[in-house]
N, C-alpha and C. Protein backbone atom coordinates (compact mmCIF):
# COMPACT_ATOMS: atom_id res chain seq x y z
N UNK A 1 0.85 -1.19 0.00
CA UNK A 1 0.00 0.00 0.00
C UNK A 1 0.89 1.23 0.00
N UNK A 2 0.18 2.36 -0.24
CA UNK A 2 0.66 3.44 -0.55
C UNK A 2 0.46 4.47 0.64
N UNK A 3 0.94 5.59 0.98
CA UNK A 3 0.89 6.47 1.87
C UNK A 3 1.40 7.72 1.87
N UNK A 4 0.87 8.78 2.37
CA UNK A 4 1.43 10.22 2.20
C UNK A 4 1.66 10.31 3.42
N UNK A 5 2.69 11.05 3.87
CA UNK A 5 3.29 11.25 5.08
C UNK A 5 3.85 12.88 5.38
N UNK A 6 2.71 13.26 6.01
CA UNK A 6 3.43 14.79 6.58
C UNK A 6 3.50 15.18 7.98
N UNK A 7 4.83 15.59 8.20
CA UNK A 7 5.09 15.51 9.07
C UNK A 7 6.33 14.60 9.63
N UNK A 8 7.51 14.66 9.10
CA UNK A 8 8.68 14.31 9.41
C UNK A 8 9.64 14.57 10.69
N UNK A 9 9.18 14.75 11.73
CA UNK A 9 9.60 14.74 12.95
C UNK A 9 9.92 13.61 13.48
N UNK A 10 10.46 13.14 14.84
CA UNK A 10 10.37 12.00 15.40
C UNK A 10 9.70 11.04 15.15
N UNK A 11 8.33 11.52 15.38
CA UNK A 11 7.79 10.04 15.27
C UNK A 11 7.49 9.81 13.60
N UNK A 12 6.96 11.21 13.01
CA UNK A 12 6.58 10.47 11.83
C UNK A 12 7.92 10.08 10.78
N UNK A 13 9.52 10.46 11.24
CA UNK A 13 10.06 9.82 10.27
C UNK A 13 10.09 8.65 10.95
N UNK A 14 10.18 8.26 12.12
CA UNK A 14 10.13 6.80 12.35
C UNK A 14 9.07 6.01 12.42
N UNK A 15 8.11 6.26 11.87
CA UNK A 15 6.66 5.66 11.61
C UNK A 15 6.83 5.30 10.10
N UNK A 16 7.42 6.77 9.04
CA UNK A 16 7.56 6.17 8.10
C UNK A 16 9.00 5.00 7.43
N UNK A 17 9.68 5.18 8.28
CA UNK A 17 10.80 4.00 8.28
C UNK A 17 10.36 2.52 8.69
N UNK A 18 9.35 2.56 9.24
CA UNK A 18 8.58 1.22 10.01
C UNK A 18 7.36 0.73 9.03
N UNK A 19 6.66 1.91 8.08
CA UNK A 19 6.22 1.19 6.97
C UNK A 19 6.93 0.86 5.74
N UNK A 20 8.37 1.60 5.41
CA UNK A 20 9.39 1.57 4.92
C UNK A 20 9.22 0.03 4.74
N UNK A 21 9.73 -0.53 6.23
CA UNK A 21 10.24 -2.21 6.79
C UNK A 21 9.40 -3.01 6.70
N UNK A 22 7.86 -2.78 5.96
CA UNK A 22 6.63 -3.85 6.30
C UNK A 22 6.14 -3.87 4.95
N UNK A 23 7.36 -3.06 3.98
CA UNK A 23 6.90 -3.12 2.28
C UNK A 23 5.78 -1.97 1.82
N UNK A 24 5.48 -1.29 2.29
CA UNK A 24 4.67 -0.33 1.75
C UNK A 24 5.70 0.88 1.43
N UNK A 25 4.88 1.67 0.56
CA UNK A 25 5.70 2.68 0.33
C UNK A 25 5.00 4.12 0.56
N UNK A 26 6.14 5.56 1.20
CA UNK A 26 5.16 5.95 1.38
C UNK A 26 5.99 7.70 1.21
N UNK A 27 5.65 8.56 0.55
CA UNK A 27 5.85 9.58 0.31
C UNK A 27 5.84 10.76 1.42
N UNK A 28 7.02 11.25 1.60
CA UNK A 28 7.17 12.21 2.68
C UNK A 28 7.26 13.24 2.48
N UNK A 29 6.58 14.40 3.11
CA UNK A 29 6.37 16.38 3.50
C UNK A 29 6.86 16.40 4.14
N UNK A 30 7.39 17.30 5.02
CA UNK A 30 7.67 18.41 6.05
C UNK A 30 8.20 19.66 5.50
N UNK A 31 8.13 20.89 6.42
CA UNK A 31 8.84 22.44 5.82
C UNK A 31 10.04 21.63 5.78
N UNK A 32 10.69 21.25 6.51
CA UNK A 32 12.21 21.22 6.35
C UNK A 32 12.67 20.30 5.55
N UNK A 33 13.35 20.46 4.41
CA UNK A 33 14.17 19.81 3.61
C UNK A 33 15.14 18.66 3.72
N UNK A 34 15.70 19.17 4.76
CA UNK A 34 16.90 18.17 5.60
C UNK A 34 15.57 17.20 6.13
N UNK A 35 14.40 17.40 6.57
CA UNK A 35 13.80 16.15 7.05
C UNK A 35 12.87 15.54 6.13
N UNK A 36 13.10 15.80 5.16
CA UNK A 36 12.31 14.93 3.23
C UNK A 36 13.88 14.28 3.25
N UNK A 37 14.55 14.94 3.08
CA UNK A 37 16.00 14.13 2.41
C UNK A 37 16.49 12.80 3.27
N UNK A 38 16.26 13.17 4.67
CA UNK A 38 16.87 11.86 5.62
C UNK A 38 15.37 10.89 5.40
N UNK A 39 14.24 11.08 5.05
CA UNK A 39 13.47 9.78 5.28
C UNK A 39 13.81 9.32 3.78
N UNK A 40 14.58 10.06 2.41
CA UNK A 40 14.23 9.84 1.06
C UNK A 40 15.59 8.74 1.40
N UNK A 41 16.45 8.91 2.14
CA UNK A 41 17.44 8.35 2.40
C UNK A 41 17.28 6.78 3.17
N UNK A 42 16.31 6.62 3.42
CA UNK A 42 15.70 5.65 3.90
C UNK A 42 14.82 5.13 3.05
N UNK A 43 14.73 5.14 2.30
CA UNK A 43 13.72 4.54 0.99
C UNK A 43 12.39 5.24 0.74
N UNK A 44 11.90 6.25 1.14
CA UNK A 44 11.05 7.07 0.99
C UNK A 44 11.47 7.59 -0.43
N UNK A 45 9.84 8.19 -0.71
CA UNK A 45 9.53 9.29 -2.02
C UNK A 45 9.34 10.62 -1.25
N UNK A 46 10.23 11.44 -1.81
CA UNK A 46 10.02 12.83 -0.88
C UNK A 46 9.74 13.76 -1.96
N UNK A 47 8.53 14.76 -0.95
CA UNK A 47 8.07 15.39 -1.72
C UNK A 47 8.47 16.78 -0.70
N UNK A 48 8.65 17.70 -1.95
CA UNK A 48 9.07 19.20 -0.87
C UNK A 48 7.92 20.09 -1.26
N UNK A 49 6.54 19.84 -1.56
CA UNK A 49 5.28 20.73 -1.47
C UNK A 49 4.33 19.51 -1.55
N UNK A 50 2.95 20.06 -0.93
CA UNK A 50 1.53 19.32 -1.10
C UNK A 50 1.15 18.82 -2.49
N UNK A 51 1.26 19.70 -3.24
CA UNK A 51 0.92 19.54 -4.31
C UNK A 51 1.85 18.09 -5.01
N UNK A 52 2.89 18.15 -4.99
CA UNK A 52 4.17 17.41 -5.18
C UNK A 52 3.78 15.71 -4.53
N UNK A 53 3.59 15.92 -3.15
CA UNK A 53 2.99 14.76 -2.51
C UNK A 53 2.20 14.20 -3.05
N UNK A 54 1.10 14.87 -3.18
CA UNK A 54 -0.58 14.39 -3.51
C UNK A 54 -0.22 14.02 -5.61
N UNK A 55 0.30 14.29 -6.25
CA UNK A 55 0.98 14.04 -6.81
C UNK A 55 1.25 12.38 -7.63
N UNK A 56 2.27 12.16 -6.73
CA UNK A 56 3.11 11.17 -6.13
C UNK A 56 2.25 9.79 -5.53
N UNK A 57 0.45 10.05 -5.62
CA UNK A 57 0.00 9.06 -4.80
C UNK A 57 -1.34 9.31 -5.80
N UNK A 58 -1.65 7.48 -6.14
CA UNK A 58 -2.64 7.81 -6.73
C UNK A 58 -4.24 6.78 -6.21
N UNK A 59 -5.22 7.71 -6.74
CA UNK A 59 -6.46 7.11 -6.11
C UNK A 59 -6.80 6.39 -5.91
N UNK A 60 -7.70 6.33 -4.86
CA UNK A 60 -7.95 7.06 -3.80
C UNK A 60 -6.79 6.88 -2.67
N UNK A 61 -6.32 8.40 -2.50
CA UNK A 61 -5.11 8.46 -1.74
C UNK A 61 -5.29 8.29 -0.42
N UNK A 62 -4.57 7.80 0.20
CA UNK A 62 -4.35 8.13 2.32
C UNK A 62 -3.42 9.12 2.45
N UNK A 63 -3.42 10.01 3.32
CA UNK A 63 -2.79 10.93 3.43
C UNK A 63 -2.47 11.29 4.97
N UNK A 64 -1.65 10.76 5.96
CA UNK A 64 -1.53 10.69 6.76
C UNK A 64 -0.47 11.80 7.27
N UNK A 65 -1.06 13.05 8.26
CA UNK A 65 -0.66 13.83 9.44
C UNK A 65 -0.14 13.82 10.87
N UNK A 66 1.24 14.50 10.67
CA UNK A 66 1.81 13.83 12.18
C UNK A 66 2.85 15.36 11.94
N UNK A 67 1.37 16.31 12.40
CA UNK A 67 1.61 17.77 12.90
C UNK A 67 1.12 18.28 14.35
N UNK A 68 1.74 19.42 14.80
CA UNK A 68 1.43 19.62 15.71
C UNK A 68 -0.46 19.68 15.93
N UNK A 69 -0.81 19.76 16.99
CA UNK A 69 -2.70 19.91 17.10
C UNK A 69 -2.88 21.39 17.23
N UNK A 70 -3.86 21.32 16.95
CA UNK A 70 -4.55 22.91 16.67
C UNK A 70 -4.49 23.32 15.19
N UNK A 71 -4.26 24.30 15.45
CA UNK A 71 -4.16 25.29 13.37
C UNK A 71 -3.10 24.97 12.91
N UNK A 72 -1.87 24.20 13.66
CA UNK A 72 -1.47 23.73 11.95
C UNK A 72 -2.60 22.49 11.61
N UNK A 73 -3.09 21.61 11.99
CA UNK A 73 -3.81 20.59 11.48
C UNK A 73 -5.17 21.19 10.61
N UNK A 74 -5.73 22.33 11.20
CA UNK A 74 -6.66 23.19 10.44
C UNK A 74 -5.42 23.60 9.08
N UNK A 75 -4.40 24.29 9.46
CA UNK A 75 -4.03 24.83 8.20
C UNK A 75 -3.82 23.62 7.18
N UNK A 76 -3.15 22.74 7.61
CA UNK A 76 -2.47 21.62 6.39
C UNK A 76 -3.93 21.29 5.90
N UNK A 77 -5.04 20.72 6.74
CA UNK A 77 -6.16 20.11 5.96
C UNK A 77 -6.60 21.62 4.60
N UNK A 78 -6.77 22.31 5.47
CA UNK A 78 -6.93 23.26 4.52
C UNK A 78 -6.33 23.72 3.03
N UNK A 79 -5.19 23.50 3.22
CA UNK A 79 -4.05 23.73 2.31
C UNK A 79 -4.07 22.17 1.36
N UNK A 80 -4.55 20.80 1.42
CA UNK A 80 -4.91 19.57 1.26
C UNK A 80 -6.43 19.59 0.65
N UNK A 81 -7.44 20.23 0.90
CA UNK A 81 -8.51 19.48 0.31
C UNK A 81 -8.80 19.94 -1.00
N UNK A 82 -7.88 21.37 -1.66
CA UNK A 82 -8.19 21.81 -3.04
C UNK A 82 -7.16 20.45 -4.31
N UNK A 83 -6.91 19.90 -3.25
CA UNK A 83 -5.66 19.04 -4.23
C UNK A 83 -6.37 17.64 -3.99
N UNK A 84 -7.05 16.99 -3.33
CA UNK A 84 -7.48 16.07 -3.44
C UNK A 84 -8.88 15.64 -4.22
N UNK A 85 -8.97 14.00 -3.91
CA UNK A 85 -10.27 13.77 -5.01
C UNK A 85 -11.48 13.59 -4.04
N UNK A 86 -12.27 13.29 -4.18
CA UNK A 86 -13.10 12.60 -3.79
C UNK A 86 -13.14 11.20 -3.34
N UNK A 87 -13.37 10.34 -2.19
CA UNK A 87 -12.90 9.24 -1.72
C UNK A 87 -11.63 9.40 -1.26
N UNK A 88 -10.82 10.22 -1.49
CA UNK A 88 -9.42 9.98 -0.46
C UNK A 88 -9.52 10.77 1.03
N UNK A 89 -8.43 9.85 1.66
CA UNK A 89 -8.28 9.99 3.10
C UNK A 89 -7.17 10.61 3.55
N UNK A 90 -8.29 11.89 4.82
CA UNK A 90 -6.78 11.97 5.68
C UNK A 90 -7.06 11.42 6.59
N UNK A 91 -5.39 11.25 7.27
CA UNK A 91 -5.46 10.28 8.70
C UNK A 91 -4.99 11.52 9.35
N UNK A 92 -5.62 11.73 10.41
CA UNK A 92 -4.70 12.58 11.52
C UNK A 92 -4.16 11.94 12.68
N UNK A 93 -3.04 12.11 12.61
CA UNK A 93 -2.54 11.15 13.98
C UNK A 93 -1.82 11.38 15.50
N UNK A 94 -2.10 12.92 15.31
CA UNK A 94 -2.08 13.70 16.10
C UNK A 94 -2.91 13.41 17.72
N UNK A 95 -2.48 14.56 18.48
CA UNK A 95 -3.54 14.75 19.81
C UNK A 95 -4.09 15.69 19.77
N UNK A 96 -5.03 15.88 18.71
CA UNK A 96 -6.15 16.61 18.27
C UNK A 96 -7.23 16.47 18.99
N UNK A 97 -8.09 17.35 19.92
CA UNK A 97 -9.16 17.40 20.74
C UNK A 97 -10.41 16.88 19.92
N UNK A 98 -10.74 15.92 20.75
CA UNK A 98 -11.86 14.94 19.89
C UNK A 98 -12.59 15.66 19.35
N UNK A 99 -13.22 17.15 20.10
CA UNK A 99 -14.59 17.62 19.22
C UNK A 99 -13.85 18.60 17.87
N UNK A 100 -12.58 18.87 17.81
CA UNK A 100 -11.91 19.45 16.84
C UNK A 100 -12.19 18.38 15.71
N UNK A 101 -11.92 17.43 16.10
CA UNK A 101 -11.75 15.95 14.72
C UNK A 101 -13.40 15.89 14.34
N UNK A 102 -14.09 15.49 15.41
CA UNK A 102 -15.91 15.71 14.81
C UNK A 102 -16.17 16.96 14.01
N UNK A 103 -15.27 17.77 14.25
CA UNK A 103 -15.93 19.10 13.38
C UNK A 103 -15.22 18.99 11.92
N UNK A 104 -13.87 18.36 11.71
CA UNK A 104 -13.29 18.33 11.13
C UNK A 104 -13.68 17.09 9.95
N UNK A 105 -13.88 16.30 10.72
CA UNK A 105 -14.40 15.10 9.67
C UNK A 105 -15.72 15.59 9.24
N UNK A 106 -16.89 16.22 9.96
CA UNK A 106 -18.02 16.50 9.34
C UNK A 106 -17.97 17.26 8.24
N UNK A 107 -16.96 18.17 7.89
CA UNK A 107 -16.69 19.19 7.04
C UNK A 107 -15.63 18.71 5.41
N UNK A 108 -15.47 17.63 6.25
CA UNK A 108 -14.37 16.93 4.90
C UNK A 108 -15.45 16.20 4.39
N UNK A 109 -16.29 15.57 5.12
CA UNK A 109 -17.68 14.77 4.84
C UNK A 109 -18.43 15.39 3.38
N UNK A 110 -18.57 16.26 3.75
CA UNK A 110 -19.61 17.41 3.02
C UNK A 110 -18.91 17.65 1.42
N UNK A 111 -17.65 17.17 1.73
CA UNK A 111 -16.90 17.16 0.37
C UNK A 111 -16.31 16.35 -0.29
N UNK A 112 -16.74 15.21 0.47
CA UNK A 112 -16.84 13.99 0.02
C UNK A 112 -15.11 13.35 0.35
N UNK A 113 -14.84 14.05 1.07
CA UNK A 113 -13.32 13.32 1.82
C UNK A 113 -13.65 12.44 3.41
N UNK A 114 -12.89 11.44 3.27
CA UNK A 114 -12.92 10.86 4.85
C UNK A 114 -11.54 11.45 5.83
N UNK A 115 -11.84 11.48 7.30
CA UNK A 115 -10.98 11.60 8.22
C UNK A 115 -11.32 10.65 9.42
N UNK A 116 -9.87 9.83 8.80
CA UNK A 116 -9.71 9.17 10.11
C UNK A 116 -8.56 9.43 11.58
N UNK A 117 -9.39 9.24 12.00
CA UNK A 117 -8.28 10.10 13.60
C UNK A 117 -7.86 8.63 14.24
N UNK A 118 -6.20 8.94 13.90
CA UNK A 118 -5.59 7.88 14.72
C UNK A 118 -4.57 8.06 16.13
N UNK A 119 -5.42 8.20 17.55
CA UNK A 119 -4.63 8.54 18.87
C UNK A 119 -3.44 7.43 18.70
N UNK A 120 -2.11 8.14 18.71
CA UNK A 120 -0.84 7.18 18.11
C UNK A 120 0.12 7.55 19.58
N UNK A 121 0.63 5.71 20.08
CA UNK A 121 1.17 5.97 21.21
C UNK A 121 2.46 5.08 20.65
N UNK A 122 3.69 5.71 21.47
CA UNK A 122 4.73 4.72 21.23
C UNK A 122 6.10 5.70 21.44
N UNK A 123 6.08 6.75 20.86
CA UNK A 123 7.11 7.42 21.14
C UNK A 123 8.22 7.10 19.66
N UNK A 124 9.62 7.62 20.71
CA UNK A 124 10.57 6.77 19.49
C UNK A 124 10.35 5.58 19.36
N UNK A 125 10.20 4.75 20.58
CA UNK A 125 10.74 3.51 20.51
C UNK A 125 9.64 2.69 19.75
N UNK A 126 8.66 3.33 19.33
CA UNK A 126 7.72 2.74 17.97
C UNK A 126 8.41 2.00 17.04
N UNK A 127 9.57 2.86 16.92
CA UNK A 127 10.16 2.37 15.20
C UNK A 127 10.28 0.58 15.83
N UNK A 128 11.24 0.42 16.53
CA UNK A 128 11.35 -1.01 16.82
C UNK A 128 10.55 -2.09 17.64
N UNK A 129 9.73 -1.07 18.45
CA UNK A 129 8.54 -2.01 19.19
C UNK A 129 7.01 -2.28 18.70
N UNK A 130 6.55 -0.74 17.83
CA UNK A 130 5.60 -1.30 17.28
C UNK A 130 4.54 0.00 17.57
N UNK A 131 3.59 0.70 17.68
CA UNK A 131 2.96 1.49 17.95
C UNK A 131 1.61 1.19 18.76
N UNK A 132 0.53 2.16 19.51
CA UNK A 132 -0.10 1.45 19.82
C UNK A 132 -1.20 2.66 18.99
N UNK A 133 -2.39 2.10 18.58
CA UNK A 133 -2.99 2.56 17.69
C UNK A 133 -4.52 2.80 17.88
N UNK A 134 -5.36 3.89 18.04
CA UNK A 134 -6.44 3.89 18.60
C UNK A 134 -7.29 4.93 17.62
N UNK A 135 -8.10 3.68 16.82
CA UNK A 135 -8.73 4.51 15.75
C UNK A 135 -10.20 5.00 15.53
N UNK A 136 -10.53 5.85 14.95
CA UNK A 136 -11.77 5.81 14.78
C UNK A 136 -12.29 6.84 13.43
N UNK A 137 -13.12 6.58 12.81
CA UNK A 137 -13.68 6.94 11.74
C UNK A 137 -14.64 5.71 11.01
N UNK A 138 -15.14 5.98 9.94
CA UNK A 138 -16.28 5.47 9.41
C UNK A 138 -15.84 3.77 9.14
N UNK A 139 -16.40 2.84 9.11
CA UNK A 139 -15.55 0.98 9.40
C UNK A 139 -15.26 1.08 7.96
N UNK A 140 -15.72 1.22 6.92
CA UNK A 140 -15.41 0.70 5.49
C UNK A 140 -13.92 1.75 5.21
N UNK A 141 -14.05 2.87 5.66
CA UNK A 141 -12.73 3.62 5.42
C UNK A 141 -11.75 3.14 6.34
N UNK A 142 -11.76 2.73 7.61
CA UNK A 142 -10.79 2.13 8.11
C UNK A 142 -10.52 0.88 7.67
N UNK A 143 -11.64 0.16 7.07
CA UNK A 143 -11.21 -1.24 6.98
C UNK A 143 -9.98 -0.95 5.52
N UNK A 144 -9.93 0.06 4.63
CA UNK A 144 -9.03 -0.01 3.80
C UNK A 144 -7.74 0.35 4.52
N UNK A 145 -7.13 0.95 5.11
CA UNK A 145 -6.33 1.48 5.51
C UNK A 145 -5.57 0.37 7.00
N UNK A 146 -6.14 -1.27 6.50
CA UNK A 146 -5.78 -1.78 7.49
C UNK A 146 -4.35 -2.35 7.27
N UNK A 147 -4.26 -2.65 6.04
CA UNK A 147 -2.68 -2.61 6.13
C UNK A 147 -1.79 -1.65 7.05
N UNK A 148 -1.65 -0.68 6.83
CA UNK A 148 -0.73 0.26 7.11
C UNK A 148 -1.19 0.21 8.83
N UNK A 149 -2.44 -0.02 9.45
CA UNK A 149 -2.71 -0.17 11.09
C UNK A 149 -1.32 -1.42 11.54
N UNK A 150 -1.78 -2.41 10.50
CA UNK A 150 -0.83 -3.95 11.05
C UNK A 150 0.50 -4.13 10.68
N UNK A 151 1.00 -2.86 9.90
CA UNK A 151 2.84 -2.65 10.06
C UNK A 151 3.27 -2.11 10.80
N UNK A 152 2.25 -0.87 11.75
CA UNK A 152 2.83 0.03 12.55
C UNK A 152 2.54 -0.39 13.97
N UNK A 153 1.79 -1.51 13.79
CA UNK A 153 0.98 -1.98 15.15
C UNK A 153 2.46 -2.82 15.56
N UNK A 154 2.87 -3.32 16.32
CA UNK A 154 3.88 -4.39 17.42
C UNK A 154 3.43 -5.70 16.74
N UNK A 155 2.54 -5.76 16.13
CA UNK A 155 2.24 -7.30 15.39
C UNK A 155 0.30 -7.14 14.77
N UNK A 156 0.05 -7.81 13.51
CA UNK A 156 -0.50 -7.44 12.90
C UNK A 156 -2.25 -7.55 13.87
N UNK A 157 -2.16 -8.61 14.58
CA UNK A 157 -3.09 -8.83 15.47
C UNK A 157 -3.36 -8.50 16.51
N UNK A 158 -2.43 -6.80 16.70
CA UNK A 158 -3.01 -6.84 18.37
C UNK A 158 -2.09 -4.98 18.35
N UNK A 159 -2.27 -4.67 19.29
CA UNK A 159 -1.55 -3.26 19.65
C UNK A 159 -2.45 -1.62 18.76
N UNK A 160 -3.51 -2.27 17.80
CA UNK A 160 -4.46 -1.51 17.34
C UNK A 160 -5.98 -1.67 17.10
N UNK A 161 -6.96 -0.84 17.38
CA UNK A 161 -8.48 -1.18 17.03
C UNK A 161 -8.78 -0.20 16.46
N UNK A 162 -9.68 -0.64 15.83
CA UNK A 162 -10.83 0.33 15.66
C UNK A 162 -12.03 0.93 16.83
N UNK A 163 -12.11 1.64 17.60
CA UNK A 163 -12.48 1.90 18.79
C UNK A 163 -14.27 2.92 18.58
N UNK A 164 -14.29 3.10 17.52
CA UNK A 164 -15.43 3.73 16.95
C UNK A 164 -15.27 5.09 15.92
N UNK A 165 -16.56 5.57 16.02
CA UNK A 165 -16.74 6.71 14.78
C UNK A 165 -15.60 7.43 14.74
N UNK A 166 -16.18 9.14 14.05
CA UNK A 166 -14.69 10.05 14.49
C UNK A 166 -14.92 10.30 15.53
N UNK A 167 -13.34 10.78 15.90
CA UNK A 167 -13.65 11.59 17.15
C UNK A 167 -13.44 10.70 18.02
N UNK A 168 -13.75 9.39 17.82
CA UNK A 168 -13.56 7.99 18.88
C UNK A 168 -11.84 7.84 19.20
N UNK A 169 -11.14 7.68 18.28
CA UNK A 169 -9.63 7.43 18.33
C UNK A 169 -9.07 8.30 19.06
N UNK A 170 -9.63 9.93 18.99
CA UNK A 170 -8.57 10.53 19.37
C UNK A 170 -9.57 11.03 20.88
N UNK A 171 -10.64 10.44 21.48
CA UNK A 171 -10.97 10.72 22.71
C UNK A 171 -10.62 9.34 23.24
N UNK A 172 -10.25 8.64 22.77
CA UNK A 172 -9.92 7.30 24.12
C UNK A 172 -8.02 8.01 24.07
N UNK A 173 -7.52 8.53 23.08
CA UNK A 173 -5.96 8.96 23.29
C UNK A 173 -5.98 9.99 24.49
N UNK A 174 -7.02 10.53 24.93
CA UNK A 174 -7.13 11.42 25.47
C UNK A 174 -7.09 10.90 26.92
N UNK A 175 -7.97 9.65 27.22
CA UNK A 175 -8.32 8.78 28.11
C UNK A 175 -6.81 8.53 28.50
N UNK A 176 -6.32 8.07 27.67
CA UNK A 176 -5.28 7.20 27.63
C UNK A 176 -4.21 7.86 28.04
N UNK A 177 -4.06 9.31 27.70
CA UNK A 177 -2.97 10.14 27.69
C UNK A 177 -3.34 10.65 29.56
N UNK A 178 -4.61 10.37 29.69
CA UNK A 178 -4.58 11.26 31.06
C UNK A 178 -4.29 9.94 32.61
N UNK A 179 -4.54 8.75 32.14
CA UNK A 179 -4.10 7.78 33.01
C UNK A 179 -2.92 7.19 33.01
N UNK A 180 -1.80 7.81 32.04
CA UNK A 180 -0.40 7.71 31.71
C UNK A 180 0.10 9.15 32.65
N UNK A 181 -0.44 9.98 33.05
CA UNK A 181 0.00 11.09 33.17
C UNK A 181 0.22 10.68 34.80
N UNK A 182 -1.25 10.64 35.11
CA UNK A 182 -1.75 10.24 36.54
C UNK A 182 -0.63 9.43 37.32
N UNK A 183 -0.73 8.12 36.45
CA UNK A 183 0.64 7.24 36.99
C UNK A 183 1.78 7.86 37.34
N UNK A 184 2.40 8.38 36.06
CA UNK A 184 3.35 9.01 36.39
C UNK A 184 3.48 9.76 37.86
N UNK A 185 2.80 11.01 38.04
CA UNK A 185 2.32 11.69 39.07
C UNK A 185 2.74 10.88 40.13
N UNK A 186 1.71 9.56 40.22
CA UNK A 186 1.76 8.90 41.50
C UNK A 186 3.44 8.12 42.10
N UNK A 187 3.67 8.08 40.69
CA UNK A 187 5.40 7.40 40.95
C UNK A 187 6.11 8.55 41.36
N UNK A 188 5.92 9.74 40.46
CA UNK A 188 6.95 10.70 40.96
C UNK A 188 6.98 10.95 42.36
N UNK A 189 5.69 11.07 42.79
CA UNK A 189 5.35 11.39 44.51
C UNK A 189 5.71 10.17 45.53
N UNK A 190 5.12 9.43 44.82
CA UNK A 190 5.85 7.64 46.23
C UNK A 190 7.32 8.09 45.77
N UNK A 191 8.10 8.47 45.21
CA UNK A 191 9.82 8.52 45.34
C UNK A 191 9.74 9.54 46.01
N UNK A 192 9.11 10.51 45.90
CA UNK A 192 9.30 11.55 46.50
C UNK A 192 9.42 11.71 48.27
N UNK A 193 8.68 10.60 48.13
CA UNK A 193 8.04 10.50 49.68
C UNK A 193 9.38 9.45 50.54
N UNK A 194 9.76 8.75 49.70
CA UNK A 194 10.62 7.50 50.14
C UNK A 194 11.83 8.45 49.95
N UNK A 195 12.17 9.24 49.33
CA UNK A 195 13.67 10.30 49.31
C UNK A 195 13.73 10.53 50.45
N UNK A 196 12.91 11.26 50.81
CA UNK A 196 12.98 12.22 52.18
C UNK A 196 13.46 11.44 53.47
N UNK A 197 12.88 9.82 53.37
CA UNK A 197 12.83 9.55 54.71
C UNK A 197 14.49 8.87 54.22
N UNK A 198 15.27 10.00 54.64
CA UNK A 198 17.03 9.16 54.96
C UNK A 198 17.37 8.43 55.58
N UNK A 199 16.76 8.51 57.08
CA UNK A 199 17.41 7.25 58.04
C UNK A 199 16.94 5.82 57.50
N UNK A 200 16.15 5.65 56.45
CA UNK A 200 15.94 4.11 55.88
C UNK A 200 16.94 3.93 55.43
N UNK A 201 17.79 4.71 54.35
CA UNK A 201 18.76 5.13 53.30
C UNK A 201 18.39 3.80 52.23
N UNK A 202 17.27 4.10 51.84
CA UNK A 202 16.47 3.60 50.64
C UNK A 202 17.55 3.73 49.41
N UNK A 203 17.45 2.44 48.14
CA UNK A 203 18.34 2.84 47.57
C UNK A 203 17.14 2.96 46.24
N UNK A 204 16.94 3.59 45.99
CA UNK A 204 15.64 4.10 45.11
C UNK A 204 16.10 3.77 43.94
N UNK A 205 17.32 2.94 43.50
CA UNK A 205 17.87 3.39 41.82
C UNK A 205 18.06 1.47 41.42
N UNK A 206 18.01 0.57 42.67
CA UNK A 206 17.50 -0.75 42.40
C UNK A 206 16.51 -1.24 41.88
């Protein structure tokens, strides 16, 4: 399968190096040049404008986002839907506020584009462990785009769902992002608490 990829940062050049490794191929954006050239260097098709990308990929395209949330994701879609067809997809894979993505998919709707919102966990260490993947948008548009879920997933059967409509993927990331946080919290504070008391002389780093 095929893929557009914007957004060449951390994760998405190592997301696209990981579909790179699972045989798909997949065409890379970002402003920066130096970060088209190091994924083209990795077996990528790099493209240095939208137009160029969209291009480069033919119908019905996926077009997958791994920009910051807020208005750049408004701007890129924006700057994206005069160049696309009808039936092609964007993926946003961002931590885009769920009712941002409902407003967003309803409006690509209307023009006959799909958006699927994929809450994407893993970090760097994705490239070699696998991602964890929490999707949601319409079932027949995700069910195409299942390849590219089961190269980036840790193994083709497990580490991603389909979790419901829009707006679904990226409110359980939300879930997800806030009981990762919590934990944390609670670890930082039990060390915190076990530092203090010296006369144990706890060795906290075992």
């Amino acid at each position: 399968m095929e893929l557009g990829m914007i957004g060449l940062g951390r994760m998405g050049a190592n997301m696209t190096e990981r579909l790179l490794r699972g045989g798909h191929r997949v065409v890379g954006h970002d402003r920066s040049p130096e970060a088209v050239q190091r994924v083209v260097a990795r077996g990528a098709a790099g493209a240095q404008s939208l137009p160029r990308l969209v291009e480069q990929l033919a119908p019905p395209r996926a077009v997958w986002l791994m920009v910051p949330a807020g208005d750049p994701v408004d701007q890129t879609i924006q700057a994206l839907v005069p160049l696309l067809a009808p039936g092609d997809v964007i993926v946003e894979g961002g931590n885009s506020n769920y009712k941002d993505t409902v407003r967003r998919a309803g409006a690509l709707k209307a023009q006959g584009l799909h958006l699927v919102d994929v809450g994407t966990s893993g970090g760097i260490w994705g490239l070699t462990e696998g991602y964890s993947l929490m999707v949601g948008g319409e079932g027949a548009v995700v069910q195409r785009l299942v390849p590219i879920f089961q190269a980036l997933a840790p193994a083709p059967d497990r580490g991603w769902g389909h979790v419901g409509p829009s707006g679904a993927g990226h409110f359980v990331k939300m879930v997800h992002n806030g009981i990762e946080y919590g934990l944390m919290q609670a670890y930082a504070e039990g060390f915190a608490i076990m530092k203090r008391r010296a006369e144990f002389g706890l060795d906290l780093y075992q």
